[in-house]
PDB file of N, CA and C in Angstrom:
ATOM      1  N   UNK A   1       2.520  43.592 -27.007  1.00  0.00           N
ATOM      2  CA  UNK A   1       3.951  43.607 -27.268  1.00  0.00           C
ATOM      3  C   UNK A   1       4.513  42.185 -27.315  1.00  0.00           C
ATOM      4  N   UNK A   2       4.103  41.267 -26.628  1.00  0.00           N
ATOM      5  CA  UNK A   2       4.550  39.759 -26.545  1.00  0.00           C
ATOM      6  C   UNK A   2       4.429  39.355 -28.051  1.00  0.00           C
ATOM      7  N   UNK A   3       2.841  39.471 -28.017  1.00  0.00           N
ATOM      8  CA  UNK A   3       2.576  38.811 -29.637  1.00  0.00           C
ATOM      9  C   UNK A   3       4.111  39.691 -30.626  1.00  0.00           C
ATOM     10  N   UNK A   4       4.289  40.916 -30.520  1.00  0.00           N
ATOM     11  CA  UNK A   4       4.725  41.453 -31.642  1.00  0.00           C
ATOM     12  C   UNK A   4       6.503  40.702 -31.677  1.00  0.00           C
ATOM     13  N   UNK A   5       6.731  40.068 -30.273  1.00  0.00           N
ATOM     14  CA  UNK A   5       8.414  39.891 -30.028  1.00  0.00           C
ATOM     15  C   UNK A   5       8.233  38.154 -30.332  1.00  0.00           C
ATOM     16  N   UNK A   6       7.415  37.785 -30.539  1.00  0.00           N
ATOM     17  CA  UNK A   6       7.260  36.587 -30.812  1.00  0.00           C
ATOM     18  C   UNK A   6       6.906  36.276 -32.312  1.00  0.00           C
ATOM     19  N   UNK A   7       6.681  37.103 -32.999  1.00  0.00           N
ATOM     20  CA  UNK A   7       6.196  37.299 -34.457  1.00  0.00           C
ATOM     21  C   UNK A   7       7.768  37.368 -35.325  1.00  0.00           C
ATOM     22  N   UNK A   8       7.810  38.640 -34.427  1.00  0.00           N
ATOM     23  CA  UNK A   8       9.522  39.063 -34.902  1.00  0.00           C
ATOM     24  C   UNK A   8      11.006  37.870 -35.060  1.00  0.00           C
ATOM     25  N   UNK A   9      10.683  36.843 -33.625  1.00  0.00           N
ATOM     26  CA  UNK A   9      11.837  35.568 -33.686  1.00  0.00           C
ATOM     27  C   UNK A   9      11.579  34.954 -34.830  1.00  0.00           C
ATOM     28  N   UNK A  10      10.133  34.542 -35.052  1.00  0.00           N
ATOM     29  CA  UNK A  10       9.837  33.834 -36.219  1.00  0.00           C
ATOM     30  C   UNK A  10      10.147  33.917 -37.088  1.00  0.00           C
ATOM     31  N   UNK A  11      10.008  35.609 -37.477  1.00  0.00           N
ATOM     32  CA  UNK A  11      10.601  36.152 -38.484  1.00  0.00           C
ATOM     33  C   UNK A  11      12.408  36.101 -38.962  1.00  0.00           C
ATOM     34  N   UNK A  12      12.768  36.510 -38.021  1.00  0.00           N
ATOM     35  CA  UNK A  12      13.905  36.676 -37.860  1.00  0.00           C
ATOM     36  C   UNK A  12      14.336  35.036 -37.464  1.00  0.00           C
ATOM     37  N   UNK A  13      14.338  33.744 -37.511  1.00  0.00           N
ATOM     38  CA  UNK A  13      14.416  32.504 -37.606  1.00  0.00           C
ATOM     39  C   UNK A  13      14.644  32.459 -38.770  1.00  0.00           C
ATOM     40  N   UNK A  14      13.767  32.824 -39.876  1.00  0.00           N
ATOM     41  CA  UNK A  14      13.361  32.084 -41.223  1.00  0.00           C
ATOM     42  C   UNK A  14      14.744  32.736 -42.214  1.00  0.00           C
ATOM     43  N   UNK A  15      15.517  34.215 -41.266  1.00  0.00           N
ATOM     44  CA  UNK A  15      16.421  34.571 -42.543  1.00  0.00           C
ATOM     45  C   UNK A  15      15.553  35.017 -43.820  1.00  0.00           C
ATOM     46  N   UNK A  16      14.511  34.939 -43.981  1.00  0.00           N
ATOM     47  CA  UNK A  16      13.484  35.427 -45.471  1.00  0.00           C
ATOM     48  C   UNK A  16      13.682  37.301 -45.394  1.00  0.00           C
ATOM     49  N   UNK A  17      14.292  37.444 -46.171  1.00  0.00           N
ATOM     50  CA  UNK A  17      14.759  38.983 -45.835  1.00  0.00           C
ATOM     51  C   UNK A  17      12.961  39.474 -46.469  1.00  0.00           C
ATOM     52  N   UNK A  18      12.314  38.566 -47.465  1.00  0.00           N
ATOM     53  CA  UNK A  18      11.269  38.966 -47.981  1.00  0.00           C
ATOM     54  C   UNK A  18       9.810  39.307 -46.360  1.00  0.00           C
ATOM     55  N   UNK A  19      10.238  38.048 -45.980  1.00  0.00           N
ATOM     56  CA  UNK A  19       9.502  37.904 -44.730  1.00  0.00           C
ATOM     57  C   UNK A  19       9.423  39.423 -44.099  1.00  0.00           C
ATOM     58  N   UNK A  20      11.030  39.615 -43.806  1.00  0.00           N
ATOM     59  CA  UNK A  20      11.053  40.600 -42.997  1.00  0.00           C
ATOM     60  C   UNK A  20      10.854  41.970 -43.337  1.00  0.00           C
ATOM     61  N   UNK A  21      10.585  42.079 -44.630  1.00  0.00           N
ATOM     62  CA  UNK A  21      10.597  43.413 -45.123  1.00  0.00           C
ATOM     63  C   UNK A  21       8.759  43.665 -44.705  1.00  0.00           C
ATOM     64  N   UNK A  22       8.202  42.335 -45.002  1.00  0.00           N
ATOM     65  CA  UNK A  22       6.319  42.693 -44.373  1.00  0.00           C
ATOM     66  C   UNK A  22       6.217  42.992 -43.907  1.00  0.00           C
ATOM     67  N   UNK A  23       7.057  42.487 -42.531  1.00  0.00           N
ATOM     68  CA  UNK A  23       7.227  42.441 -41.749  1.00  0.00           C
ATOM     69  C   UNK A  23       6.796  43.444 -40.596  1.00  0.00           C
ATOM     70  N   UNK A  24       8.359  44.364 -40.817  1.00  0.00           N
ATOM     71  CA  UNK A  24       8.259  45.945 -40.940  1.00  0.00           C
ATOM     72  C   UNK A  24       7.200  46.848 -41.384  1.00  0.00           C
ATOM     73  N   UNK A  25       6.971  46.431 -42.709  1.00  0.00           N
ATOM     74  CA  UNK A  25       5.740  47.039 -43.158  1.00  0.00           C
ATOM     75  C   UNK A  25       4.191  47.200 -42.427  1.00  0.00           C
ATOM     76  N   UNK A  26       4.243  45.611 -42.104  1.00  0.00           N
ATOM     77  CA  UNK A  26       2.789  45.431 -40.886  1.00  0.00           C
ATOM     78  C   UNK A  26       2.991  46.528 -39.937  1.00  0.00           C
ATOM     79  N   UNK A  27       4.576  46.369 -38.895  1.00  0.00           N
ATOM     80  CA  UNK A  27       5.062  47.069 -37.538  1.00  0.00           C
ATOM     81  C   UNK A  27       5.173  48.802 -37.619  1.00  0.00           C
ATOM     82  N   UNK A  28       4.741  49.060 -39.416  1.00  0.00           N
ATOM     83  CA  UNK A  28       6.186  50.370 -39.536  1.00  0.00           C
ATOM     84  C   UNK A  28       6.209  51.419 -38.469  1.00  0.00           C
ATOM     85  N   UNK A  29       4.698  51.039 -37.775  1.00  0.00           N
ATOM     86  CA  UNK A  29       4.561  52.181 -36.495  1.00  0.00           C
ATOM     87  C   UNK A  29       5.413  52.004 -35.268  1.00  0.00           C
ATOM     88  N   UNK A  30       6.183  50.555 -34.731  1.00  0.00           N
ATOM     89  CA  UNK A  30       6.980  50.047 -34.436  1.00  0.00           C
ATOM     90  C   UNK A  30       8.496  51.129 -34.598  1.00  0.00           C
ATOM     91  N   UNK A  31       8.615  51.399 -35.271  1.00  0.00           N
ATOM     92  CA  UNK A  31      10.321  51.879 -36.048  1.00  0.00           C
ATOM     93  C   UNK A  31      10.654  53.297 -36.419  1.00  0.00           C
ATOM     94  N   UNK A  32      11.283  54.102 -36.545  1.00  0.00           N
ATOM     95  CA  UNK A  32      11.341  54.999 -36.609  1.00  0.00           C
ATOM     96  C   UNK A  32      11.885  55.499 -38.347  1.00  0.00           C
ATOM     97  N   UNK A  33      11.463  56.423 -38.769  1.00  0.00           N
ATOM     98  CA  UNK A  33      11.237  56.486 -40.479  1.00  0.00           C
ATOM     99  C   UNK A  33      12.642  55.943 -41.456  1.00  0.00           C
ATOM    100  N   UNK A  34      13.973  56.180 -40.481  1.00  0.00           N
ATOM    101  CA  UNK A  34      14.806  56.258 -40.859  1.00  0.00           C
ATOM    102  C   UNK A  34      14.876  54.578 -40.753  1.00  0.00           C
ATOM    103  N   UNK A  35      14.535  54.205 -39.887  1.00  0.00           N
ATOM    104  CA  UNK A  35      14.419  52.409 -39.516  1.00  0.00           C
ATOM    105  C   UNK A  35      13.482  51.998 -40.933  1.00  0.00           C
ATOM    106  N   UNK A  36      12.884  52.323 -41.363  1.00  0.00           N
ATOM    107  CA  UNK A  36      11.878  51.533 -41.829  1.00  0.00           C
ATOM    108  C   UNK A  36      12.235  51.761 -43.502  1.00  0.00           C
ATOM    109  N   UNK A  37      12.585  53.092 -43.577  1.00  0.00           N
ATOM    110  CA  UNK A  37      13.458  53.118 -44.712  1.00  0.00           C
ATOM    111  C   UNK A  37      14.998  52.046 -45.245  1.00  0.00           C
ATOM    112  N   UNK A  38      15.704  51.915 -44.127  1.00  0.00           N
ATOM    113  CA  UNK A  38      16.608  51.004 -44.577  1.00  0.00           C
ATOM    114  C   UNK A  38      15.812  49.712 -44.370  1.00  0.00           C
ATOM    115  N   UNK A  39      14.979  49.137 -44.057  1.00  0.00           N
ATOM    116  CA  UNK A  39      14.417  47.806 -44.400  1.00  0.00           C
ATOM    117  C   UNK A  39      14.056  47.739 -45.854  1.00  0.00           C
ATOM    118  N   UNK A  40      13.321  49.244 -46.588  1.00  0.00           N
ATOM    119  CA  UNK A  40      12.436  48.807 -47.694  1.00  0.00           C
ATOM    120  C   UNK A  40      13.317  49.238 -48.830  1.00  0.00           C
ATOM    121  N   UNK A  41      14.811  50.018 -48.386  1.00  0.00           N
ATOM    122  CA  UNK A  41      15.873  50.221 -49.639  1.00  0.00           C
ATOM    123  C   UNK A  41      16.915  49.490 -49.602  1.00  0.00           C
ATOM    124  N   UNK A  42      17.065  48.873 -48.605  1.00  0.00           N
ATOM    125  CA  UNK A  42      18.785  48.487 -48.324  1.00  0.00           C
ATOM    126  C   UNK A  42      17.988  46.980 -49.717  1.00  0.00           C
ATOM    127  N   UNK A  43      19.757  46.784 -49.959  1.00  0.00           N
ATOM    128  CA  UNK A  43      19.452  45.084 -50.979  1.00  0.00           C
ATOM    129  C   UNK A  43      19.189  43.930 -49.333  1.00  0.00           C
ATOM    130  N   UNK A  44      18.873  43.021 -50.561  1.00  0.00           N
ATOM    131  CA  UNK A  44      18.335  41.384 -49.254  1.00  0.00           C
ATOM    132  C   UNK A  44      20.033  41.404 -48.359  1.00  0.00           C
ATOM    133  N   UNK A  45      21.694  41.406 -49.048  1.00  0.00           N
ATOM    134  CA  UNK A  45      22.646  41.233 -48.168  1.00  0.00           C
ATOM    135  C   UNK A  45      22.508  41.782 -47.189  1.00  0.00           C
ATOM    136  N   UNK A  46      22.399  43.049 -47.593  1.00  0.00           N
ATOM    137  CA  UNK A  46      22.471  44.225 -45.979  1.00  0.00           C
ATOM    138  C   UNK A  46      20.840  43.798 -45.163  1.00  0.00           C
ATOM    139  N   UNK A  47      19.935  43.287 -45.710  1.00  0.00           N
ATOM    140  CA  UNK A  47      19.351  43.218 -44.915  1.00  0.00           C
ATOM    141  C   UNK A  47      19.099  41.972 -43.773  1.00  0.00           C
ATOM    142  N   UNK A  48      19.796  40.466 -44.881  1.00  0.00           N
ATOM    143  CA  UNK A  48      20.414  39.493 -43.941  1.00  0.00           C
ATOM    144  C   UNK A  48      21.159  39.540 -42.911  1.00  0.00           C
ATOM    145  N   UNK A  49      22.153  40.645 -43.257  1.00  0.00           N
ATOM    146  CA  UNK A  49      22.908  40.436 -42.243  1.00  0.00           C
ATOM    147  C   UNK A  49      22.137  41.616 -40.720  1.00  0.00           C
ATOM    148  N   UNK A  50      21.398  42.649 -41.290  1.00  0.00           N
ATOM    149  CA  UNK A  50      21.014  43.043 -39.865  1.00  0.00           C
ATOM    150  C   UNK A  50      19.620  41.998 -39.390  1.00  0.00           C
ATOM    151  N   UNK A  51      19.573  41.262 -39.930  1.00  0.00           N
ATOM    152  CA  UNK A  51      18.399  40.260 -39.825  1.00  0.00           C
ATOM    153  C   UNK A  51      19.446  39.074 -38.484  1.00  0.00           C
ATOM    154  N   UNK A  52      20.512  38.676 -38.966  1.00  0.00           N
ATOM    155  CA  UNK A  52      21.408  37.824 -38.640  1.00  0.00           C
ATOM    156  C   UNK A  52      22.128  38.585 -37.010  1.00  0.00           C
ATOM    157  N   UNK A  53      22.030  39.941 -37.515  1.00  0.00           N
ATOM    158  CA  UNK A  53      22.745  40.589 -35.953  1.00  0.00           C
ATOM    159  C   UNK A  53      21.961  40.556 -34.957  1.00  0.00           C
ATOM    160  N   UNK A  54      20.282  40.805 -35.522  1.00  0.00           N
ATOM    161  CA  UNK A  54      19.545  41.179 -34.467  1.00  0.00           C
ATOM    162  C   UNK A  54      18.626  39.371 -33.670  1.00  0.00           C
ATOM    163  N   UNK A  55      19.343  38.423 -34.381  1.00  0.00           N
ATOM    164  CA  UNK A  55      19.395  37.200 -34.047  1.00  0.00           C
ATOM    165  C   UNK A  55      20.489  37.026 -32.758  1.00  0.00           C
ATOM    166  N   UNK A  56      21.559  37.159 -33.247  1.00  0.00           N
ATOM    167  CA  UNK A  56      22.710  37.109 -32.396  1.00  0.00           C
ATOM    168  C   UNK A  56      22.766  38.109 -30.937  1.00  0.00           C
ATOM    169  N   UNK A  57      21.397  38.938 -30.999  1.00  0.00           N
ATOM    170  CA  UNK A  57      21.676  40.214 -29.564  1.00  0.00           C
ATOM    171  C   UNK A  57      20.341  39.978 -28.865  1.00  0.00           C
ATOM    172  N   UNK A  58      19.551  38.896 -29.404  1.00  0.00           N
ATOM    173  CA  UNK A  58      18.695  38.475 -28.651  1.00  0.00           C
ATOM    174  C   UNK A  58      18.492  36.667 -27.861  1.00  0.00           C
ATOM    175  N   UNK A  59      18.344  36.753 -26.250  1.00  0.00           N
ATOM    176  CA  UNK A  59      17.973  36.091 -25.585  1.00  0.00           C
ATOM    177  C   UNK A  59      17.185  34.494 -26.356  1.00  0.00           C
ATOM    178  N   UNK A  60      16.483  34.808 -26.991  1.00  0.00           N
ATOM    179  CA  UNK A  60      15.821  33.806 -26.887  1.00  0.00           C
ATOM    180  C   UNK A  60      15.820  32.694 -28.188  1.00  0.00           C
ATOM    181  N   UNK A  61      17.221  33.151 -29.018  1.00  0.00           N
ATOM    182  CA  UNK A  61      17.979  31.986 -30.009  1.00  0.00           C
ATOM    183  C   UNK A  61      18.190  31.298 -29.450  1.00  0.00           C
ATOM    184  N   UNK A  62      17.703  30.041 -30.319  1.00  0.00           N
ATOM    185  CA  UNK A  62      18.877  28.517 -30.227  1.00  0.00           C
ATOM    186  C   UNK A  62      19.977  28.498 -30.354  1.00  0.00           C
ATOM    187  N   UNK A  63      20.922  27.850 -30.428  1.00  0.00           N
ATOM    188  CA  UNK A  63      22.104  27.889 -30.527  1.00  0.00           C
ATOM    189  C   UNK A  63      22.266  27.109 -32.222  1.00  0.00           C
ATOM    190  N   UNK A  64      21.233  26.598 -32.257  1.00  0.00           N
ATOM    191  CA  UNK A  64      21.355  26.394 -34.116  1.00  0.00           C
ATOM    192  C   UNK A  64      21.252  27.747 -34.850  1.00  0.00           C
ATOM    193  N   UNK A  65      19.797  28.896 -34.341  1.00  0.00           N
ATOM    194  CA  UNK A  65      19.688  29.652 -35.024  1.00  0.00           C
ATOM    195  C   UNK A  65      21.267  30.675 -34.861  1.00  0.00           C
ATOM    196  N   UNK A  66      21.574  30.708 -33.828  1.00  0.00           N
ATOM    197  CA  UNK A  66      22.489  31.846 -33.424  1.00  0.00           C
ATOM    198  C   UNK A  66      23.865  31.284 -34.429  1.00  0.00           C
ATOM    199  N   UNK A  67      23.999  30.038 -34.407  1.00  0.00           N
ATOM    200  CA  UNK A  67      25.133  29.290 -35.554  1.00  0.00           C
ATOM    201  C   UNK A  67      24.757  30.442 -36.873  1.00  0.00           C
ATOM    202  N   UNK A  68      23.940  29.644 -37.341  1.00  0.00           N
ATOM    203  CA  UNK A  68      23.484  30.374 -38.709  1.00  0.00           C
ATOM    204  C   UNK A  68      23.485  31.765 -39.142  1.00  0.00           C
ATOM    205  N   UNK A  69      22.951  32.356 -37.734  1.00  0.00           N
ATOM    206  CA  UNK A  69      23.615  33.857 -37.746  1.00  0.00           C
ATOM    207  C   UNK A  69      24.899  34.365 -37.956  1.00  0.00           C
ATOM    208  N   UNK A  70      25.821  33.724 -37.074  1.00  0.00           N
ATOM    209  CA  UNK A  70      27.271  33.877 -36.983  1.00  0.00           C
ATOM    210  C   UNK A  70      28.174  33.444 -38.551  1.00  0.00           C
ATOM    211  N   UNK A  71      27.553  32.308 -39.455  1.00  0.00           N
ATOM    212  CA  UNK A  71      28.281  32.126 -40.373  1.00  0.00           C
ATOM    213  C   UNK A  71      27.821  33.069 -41.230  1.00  0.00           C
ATOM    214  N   UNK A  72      26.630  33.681 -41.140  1.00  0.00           N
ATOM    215  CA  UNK A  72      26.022  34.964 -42.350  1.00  0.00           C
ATOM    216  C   UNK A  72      26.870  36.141 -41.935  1.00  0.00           C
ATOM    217  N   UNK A  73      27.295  36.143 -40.999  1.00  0.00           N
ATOM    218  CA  UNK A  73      28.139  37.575 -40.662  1.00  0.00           C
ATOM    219  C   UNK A  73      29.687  37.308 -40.874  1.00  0.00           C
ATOM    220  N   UNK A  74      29.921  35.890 -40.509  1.00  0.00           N
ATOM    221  CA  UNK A  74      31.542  35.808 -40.747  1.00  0.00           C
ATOM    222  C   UNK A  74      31.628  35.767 -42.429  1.00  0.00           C
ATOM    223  N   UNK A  75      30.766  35.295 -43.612  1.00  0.00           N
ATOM    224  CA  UNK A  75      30.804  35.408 -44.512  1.00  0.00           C
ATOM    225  C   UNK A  75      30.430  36.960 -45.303  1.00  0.00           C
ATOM    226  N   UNK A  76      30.238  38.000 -44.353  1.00  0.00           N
ATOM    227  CA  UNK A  76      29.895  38.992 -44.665  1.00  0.00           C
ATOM    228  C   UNK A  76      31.206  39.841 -44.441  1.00  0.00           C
ATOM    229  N   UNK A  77      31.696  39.415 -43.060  1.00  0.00           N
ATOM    230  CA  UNK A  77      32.691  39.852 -42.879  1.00  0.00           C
ATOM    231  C   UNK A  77      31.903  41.013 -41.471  1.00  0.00           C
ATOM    232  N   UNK A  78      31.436  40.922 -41.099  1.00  0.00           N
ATOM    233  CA  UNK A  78      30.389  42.022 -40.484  1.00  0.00           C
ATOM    234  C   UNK A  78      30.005  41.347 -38.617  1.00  0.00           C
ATOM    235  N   UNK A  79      30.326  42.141 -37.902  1.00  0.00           N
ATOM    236  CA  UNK A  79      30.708  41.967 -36.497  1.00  0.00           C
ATOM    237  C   UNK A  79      28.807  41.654 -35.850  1.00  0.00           C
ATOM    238  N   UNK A  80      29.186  41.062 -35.046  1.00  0.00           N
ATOM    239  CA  UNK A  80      27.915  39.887 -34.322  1.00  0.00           C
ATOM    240  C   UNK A  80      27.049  41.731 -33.281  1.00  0.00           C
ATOM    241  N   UNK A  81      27.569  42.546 -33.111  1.00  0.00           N
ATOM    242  CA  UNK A  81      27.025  43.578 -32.206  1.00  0.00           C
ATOM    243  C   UNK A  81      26.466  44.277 -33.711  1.00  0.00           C
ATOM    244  N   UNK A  82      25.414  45.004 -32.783  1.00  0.00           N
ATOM    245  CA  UNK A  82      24.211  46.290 -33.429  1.00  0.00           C
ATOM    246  C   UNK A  82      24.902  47.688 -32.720  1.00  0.00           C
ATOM    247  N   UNK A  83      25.457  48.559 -34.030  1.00  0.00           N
ATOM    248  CA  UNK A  83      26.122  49.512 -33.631  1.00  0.00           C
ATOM    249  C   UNK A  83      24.575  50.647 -33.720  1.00  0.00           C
TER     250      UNK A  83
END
């Protein structure tokens, strides 16, 4: 599980919505069908920005990455919490 939460920051660092869609794909046993479906249909916006939220609700951002998060959501218009 370490390796997999440490794979995931990386991921989720780079903003590569492409990244993250492998990502998922590698994990899909990770996620639940309905999870794994909005990774491989939603467009790259919707998926930046839950890329960008799930930056912002985790511990172990920088405060550069967590910046970068926050301006992808204020330009989205789209609130920093995972409903």
């Amino acid at each position: 599980m370490d390796e997999y939460v440490k794979e995931l920051g990386k991921v989720l660092r780079s903003f590569d919505t492409g990244r993250m869609r492998k990502f998922v794909q590698k994990h899909k046993d990770m996620y639940s069908k309905e999870a794994v479906f909005c990774f491989e249909n939603n467009n790259d916006s919707w998926l930046l920005g839950a890329m960008a939220k799930m930056v912002m609700n985790r511990t172990d951002m920088s405060a550069t990455d967590r910046n970068i998060a926050m301006a992808i959501l204020d330009a989205m218009g789209w609130d920093y919490e995972i409903n």
